[in-house]
N, C-alpha and C. Protein backbone atom coordinates (compact mmCIF):
# COMPACT_ATOMS: atom_id res chain seq x y z
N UNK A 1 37.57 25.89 32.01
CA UNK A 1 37.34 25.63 30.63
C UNK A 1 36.11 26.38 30.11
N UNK A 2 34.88 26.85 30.89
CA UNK A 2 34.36 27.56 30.53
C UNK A 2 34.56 29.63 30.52
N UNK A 3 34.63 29.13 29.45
CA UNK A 3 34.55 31.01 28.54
C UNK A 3 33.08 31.49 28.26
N UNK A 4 33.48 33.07 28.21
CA UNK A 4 32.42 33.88 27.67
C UNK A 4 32.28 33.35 26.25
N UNK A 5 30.82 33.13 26.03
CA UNK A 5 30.51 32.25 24.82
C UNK A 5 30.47 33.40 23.72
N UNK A 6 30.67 34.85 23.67
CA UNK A 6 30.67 35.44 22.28
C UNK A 6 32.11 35.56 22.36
N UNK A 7 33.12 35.01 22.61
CA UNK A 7 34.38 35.36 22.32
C UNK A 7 35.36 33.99 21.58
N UNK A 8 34.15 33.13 21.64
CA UNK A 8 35.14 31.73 21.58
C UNK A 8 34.09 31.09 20.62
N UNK A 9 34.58 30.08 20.12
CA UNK A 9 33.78 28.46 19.32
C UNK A 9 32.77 28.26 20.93
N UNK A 10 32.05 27.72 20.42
CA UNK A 10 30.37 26.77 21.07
C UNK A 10 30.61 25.66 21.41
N UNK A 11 30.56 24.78 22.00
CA UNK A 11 30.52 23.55 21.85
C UNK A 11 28.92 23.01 22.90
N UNK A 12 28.25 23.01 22.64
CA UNK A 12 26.68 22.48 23.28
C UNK A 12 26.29 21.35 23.61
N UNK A 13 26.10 21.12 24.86
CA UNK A 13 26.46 19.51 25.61
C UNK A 13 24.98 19.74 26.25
N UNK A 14 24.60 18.68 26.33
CA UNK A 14 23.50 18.57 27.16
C UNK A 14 23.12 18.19 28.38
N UNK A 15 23.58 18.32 29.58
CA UNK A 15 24.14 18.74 30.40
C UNK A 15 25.47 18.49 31.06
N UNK A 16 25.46 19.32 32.72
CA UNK A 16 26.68 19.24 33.32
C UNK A 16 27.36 18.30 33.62
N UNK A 17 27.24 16.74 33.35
CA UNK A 17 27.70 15.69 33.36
C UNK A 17 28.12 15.56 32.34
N UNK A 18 28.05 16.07 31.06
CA UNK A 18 29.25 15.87 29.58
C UNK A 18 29.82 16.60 29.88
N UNK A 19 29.78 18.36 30.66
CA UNK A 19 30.70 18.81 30.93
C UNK A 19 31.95 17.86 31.84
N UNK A 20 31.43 17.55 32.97
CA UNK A 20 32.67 16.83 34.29
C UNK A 20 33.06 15.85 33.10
N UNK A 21 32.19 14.83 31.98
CA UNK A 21 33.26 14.03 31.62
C UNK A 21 33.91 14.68 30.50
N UNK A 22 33.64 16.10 29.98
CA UNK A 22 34.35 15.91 29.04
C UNK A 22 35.73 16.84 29.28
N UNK A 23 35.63 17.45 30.35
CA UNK A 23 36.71 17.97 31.23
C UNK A 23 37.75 16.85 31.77
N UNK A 24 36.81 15.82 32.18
CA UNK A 24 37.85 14.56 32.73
C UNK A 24 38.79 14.20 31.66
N UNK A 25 37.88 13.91 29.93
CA UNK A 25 38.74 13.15 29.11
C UNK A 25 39.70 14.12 28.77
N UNK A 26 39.91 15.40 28.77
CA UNK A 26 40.56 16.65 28.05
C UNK A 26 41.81 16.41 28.74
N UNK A 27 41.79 16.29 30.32
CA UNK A 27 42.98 16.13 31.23
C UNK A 27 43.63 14.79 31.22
N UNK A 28 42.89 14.11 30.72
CA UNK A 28 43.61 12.46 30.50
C UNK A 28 44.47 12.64 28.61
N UNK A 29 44.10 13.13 27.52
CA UNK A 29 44.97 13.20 26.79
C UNK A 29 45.30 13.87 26.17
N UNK A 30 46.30 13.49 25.29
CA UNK A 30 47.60 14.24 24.80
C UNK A 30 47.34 15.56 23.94
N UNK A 31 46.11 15.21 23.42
CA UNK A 31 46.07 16.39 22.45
C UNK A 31 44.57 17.06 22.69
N UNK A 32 44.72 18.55 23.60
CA UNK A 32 43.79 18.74 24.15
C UNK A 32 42.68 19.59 23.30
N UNK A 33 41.76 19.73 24.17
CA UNK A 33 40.82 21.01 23.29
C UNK A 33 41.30 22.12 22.73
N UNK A 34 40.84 22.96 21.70
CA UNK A 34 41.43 23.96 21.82
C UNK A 34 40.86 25.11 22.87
N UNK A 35 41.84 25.92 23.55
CA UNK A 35 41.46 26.55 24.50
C UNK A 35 40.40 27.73 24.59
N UNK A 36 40.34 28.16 23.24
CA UNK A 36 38.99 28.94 22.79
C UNK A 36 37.40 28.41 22.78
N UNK A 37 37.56 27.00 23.13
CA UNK A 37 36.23 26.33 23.29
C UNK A 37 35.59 26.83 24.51
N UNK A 38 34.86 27.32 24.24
CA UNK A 38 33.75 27.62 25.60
C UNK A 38 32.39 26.25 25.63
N UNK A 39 32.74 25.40 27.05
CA UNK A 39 31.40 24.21 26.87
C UNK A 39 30.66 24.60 27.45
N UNK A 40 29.66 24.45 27.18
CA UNK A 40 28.16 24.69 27.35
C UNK A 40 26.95 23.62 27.66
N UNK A 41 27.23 23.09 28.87
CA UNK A 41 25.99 22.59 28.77
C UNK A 41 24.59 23.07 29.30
N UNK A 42 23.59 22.78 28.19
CA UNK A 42 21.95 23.52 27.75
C UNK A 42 21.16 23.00 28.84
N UNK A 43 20.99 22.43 29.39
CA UNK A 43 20.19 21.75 30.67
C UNK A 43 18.87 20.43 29.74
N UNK A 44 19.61 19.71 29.13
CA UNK A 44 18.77 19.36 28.17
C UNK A 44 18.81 18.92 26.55
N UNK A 45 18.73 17.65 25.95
CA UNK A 45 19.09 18.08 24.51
C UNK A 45 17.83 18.72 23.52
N UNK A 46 16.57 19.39 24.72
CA UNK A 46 15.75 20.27 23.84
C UNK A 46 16.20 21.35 23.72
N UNK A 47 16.69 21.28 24.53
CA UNK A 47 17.31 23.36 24.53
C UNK A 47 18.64 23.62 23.21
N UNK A 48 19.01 22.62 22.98
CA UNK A 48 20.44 22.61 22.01
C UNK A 48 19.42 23.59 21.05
N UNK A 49 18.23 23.28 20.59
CA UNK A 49 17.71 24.29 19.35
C UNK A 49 17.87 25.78 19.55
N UNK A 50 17.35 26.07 20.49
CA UNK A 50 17.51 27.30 21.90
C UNK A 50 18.87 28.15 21.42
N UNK A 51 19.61 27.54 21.62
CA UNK A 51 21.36 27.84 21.98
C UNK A 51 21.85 28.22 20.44
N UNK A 52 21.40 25.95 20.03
CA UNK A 52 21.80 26.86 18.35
C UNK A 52 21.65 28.14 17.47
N UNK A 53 20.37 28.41 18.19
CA UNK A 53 19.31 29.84 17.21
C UNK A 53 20.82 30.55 17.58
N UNK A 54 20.51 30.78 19.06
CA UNK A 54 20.83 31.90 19.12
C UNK A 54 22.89 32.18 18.98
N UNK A 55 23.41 31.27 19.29
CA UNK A 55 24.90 31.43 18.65
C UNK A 55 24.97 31.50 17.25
N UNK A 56 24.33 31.03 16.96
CA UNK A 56 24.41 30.55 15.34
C UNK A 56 23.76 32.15 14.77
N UNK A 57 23.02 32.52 15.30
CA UNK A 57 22.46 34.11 14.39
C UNK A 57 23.11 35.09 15.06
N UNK A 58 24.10 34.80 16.11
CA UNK A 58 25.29 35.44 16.00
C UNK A 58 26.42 35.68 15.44
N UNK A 59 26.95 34.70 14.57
CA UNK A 59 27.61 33.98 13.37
C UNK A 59 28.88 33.30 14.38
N UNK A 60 28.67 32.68 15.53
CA UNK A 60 29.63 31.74 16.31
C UNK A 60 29.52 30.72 16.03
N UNK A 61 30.92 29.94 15.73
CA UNK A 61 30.72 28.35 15.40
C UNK A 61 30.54 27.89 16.65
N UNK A 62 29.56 27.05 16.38
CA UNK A 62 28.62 26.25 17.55
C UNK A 62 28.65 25.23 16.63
N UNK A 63 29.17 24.01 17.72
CA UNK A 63 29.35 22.38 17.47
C UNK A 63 28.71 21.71 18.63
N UNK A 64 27.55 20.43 18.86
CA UNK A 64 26.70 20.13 19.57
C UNK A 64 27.29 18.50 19.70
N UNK A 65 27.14 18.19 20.75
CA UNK A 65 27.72 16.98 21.17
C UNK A 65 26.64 16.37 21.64
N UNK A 66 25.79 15.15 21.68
CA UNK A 66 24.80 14.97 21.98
C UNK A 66 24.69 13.08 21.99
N UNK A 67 23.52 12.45 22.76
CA UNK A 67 23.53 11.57 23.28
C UNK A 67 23.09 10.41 22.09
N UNK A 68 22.97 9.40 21.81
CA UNK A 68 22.28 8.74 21.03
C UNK A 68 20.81 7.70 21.30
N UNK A 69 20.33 8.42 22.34
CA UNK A 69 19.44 7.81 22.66
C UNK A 69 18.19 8.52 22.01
N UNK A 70 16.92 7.75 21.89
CA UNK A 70 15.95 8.41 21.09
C UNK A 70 15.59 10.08 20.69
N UNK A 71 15.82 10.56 22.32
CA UNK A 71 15.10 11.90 22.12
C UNK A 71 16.51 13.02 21.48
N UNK A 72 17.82 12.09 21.30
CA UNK A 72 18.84 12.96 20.45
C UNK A 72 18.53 13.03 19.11
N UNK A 73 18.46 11.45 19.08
CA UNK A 73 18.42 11.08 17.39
C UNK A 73 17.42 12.34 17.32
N UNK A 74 16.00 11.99 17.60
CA UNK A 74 14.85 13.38 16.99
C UNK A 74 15.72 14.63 16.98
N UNK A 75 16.24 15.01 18.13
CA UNK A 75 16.94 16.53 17.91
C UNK A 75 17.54 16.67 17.10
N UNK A 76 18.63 15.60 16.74
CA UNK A 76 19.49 15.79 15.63
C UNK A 76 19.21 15.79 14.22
N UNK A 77 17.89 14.94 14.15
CA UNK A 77 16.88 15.44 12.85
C UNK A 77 16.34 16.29 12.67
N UNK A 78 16.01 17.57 13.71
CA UNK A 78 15.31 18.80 14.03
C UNK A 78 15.93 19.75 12.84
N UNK A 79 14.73 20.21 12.26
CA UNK A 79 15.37 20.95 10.97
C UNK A 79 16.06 22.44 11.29
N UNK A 80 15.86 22.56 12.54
CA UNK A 80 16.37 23.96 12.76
C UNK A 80 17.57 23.93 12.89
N UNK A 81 17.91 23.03 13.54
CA UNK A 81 19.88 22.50 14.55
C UNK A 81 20.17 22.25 12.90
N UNK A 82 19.52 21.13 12.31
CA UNK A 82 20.19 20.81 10.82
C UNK A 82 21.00 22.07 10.22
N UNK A 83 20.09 22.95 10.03
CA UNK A 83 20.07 24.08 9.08
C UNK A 83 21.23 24.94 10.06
N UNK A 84 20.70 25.42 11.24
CA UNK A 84 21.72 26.22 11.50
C UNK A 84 23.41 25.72 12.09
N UNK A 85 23.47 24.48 12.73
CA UNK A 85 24.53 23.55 12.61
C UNK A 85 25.25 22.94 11.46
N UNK A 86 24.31 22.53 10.69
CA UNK A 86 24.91 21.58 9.59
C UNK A 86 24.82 19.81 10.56
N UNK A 87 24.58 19.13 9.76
CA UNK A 87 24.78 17.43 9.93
C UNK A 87 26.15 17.36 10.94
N UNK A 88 27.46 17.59 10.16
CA UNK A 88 28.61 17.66 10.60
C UNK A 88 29.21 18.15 11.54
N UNK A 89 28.08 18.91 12.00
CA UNK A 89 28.66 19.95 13.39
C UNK A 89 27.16 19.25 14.46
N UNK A 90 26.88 18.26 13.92
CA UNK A 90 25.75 17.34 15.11
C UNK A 90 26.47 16.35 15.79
N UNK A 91 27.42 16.26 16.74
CA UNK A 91 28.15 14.83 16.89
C UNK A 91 27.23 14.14 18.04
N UNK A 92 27.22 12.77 17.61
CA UNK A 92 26.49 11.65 18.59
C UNK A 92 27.67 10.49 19.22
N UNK A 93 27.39 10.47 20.53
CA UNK A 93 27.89 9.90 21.64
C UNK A 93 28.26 8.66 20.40
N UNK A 94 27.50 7.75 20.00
CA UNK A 94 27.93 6.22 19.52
C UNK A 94 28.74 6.50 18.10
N UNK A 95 29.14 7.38 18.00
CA UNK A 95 30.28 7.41 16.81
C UNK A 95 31.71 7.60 17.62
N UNK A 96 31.51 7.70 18.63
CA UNK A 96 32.75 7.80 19.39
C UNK A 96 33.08 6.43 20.69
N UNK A 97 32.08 5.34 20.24
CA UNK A 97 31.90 3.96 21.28
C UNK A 97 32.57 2.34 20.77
N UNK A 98 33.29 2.23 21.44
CA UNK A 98 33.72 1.12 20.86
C UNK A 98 32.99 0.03 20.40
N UNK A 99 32.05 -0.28 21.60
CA UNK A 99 30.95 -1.32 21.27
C UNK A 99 29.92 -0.53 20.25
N UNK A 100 29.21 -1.85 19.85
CA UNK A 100 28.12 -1.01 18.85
C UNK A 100 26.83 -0.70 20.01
N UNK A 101 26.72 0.79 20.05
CA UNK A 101 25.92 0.98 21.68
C UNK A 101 24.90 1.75 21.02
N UNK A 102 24.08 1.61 20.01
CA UNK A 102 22.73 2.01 19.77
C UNK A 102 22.07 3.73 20.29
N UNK A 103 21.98 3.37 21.70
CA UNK A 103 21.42 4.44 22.30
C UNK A 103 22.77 4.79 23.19
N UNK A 104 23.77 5.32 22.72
CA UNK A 104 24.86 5.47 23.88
C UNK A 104 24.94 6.88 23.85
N UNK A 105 25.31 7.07 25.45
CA UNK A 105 25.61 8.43 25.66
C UNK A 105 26.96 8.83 26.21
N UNK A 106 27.58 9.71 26.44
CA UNK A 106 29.03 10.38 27.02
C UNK A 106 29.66 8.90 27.66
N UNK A 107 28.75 8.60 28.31
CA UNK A 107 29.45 7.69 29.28
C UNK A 107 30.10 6.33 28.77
N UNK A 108 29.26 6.11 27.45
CA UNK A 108 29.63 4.87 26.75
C UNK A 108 30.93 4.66 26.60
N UNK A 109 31.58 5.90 26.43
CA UNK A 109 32.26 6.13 25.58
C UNK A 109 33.80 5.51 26.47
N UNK A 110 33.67 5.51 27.21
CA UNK A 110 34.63 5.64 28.40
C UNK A 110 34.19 4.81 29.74
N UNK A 111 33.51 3.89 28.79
CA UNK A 111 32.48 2.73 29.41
C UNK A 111 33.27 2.08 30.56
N UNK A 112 34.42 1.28 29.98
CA UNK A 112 35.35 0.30 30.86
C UNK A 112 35.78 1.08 32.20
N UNK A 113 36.37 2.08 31.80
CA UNK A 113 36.81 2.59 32.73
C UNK A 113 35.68 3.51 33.94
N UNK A 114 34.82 3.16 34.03
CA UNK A 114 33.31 3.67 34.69
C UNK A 114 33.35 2.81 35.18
N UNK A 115 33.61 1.39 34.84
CA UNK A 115 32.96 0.28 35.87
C UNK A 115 33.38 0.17 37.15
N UNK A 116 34.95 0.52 37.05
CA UNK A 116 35.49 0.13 38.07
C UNK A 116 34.56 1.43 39.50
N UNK A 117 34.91 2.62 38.88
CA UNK A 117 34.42 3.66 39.62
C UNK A 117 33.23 3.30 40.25
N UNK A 118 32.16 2.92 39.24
CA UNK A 118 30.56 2.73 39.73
C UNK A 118 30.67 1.27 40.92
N UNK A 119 31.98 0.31 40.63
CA UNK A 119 31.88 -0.76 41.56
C UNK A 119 32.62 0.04 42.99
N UNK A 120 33.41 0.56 43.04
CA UNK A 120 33.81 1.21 44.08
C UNK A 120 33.16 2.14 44.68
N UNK A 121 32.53 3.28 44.15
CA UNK A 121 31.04 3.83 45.07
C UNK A 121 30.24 2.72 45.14
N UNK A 122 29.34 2.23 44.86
CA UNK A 122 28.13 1.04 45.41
C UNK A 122 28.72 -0.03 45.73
N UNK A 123 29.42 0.08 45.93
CA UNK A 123 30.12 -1.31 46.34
C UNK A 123 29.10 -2.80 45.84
N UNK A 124 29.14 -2.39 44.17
CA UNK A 124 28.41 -3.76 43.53
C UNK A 124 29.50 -4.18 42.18
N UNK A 125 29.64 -5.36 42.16
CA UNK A 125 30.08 -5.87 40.70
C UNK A 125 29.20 -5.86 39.58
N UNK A 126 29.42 -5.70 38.75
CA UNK A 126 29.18 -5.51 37.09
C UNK A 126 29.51 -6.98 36.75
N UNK A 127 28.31 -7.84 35.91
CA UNK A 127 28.67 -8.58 35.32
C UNK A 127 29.12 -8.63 34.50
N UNK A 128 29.80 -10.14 33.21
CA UNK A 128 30.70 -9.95 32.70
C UNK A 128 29.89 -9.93 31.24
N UNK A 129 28.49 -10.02 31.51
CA UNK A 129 27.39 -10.36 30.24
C UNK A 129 26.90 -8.62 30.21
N UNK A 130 26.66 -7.77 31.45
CA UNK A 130 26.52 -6.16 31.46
C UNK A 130 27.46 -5.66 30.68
N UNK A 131 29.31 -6.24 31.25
CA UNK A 131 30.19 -5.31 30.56
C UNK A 131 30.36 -5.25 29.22
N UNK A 132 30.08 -6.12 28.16
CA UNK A 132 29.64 -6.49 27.34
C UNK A 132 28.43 -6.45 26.27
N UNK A 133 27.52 -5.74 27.22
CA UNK A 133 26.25 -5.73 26.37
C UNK A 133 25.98 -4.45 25.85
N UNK A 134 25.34 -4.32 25.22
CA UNK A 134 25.20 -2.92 24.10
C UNK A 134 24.02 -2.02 24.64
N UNK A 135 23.96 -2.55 25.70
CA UNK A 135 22.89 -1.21 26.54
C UNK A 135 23.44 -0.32 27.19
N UNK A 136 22.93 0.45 27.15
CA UNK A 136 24.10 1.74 27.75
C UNK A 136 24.26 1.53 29.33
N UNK A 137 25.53 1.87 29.45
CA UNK A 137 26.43 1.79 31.14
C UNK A 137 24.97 2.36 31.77
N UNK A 138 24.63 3.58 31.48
CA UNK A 138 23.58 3.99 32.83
C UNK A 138 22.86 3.30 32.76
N UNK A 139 22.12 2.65 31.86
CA UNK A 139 21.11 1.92 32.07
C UNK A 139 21.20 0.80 32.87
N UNK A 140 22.61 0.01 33.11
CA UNK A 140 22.79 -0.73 33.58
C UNK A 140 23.19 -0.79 34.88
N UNK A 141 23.97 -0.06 35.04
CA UNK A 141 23.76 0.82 36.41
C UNK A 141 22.65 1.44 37.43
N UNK A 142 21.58 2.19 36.08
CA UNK A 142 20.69 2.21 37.51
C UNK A 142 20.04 0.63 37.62
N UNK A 143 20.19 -0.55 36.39
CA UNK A 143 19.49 -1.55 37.00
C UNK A 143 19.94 -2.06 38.22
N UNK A 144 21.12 -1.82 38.42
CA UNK A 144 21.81 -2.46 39.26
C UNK A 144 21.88 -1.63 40.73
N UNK A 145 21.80 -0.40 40.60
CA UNK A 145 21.82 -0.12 41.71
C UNK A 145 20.71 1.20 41.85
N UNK A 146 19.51 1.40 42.44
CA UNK A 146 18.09 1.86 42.47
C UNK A 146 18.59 3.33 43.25
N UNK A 147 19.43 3.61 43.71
CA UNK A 147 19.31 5.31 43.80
C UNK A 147 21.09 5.61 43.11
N UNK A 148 21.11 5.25 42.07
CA UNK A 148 22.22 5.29 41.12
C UNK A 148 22.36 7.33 41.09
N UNK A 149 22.82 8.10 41.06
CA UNK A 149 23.59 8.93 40.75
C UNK A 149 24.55 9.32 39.38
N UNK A 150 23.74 9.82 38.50
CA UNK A 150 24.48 10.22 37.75
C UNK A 150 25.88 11.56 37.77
N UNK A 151 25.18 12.19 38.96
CA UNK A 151 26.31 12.98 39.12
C UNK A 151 27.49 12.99 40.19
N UNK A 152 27.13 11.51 40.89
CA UNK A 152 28.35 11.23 41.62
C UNK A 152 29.08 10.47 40.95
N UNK A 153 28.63 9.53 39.89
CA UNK A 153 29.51 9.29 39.40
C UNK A 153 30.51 10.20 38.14
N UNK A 154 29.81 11.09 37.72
CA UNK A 154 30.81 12.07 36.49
C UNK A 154 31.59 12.54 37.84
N UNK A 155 31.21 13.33 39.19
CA UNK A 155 32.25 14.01 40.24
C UNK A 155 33.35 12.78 40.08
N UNK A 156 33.07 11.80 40.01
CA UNK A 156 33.96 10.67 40.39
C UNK A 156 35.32 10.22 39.39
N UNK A 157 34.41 10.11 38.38
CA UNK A 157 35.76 10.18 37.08
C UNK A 157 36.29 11.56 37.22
N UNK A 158 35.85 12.87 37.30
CA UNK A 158 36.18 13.92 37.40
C UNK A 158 37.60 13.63 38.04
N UNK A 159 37.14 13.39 39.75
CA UNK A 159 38.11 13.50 40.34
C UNK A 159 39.43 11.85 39.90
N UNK A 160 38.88 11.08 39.71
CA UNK A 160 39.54 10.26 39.02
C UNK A 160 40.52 10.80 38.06
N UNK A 161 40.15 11.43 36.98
CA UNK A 161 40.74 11.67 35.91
C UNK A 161 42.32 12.81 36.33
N UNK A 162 41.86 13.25 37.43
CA UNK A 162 43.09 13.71 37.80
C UNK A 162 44.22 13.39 38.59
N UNK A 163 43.95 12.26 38.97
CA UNK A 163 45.11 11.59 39.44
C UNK A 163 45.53 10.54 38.62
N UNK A 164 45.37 9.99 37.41
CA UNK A 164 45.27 9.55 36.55
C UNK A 164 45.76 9.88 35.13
N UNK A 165 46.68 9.32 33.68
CA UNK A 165 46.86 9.49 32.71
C UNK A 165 46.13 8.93 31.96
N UNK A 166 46.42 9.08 30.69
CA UNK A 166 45.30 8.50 29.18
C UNK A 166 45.73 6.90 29.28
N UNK A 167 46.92 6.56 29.79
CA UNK A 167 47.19 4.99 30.03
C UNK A 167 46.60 4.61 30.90
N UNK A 168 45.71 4.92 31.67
CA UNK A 168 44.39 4.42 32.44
C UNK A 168 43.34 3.83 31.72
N UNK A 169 43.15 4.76 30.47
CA UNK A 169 42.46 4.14 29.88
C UNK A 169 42.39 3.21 28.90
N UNK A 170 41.17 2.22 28.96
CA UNK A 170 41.95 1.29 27.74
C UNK A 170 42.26 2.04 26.86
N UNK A 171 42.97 1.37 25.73
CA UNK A 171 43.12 1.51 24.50
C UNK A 171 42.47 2.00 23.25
N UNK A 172 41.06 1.44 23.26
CA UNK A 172 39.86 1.81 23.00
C UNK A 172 39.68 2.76 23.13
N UNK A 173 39.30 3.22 24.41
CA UNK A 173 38.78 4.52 25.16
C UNK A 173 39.96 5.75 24.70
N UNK A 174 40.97 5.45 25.04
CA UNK A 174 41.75 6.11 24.39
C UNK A 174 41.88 6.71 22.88
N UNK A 175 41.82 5.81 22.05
CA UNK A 175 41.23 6.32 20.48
C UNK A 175 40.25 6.81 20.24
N UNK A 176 39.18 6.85 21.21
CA UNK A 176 37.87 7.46 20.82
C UNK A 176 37.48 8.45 21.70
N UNK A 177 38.09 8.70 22.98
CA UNK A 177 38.38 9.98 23.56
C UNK A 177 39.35 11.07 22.56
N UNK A 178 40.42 10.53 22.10
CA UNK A 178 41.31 11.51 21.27
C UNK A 178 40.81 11.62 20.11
N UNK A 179 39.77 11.15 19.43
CA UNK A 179 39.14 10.95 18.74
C UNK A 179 37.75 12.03 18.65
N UNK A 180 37.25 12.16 19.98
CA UNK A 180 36.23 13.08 20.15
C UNK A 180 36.78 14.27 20.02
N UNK A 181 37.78 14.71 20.48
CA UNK A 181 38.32 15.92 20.83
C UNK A 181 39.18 16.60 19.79
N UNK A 182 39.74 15.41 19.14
CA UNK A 182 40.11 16.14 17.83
C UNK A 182 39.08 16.22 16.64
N UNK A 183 37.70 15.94 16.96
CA UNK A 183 36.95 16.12 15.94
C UNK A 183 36.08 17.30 16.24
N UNK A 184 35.81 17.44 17.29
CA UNK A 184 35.47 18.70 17.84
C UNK A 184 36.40 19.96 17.77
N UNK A 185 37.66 19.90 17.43
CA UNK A 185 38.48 20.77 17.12
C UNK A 185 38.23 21.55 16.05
N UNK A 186 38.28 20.50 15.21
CA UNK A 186 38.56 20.64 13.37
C UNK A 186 37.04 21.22 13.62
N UNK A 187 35.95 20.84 13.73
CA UNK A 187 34.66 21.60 13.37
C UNK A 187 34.65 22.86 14.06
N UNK A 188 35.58 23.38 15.38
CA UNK A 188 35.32 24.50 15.48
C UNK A 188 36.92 25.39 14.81
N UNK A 189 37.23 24.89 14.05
CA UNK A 189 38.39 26.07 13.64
C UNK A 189 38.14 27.02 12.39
């Protein structure tokens, strides 16, 4: 899924864990990316300014996908990304979350279906007041388990997601996965 980025639309993730999940959700449904998307993740949501400059004063549509936790919100107010993105081409993780998740990131999004994964590597249960609560999955996760892995668990849905259809996922997850991806479409066409 990754392309040479002067030949295609942008899409700017902040890192390689929105890539694995957003590769996972692409293969779970029906209506996929378009294939000219080159993803990108910046090592970072400081660097998205970085990236923006420079696709953007290339005249490539570049669309930024980004977390909703404090240090996004600031980026996404950053007058430079504003100006050379536009508002509309800033998307945040909790417009795509079922619960109302404040500071949510990629993972929120596709929350339910994480639990099971994160209980099957650590072999710990998730309570039923965690699954439920509006703090974000990682956060709750690393409370729960102290050398938590963020990138074994995206390998994990990764590899999950391919033995697996979009009827895996709830329902929810489902509308707001097909939901991400067709909105990321329309801003890069």
């Amino acid at each position: 899924m990754c392309r040479d980025v002067y030949n295609y639309q942008n899409l700017l993730l902040e890192g390689l864990t929105d890539l694995w999940y957003l590769q996972g959700i692409n293969s779970l449904i029906e209506n996929k990316l378009n294939e000219d998307i080159a993803l990108l993740p910046v090592g970072g949501v400081t660097k998205i300014t970085i990236y923006a400059n420079i696709l953007c004063n290339n005249d490539l549509k570049t669309v930024a996908f980004i977390d909703s936790d404090n240090e996004a919100n600031q980026a996404a107010q950053d007058a430079i990304i504003k100006y050379r993105l536009g508002n509309k081409n800033i998307l945040q993780a909790k417009v795509f979350c079922s619960h109302n998740i404040p500071a949510a990131a990629t993972e929120d999004i596709i929350r339910a279906t994480l639990i099971p994964i994160f209980e099957k590597i650590y072999n710990k249960k998730i309570s039923e007041r965690d699954k439920t609560s509006t703090e974000p999955i990682i956060k709750i996760f690393k409370k729960i388990q102290k050398d938590f892995s963020k990138e074994k668990l995206a390998k994990e849905f990764l590899q999950w997601a391919k033995e697996k259809s979009s009827s895996d996922l709830t329902a929810d997850e489902q509308t707001h996965c097909q939901n991400l991806i067709n909105t990321i479409n329309r801003r890069l066409k």
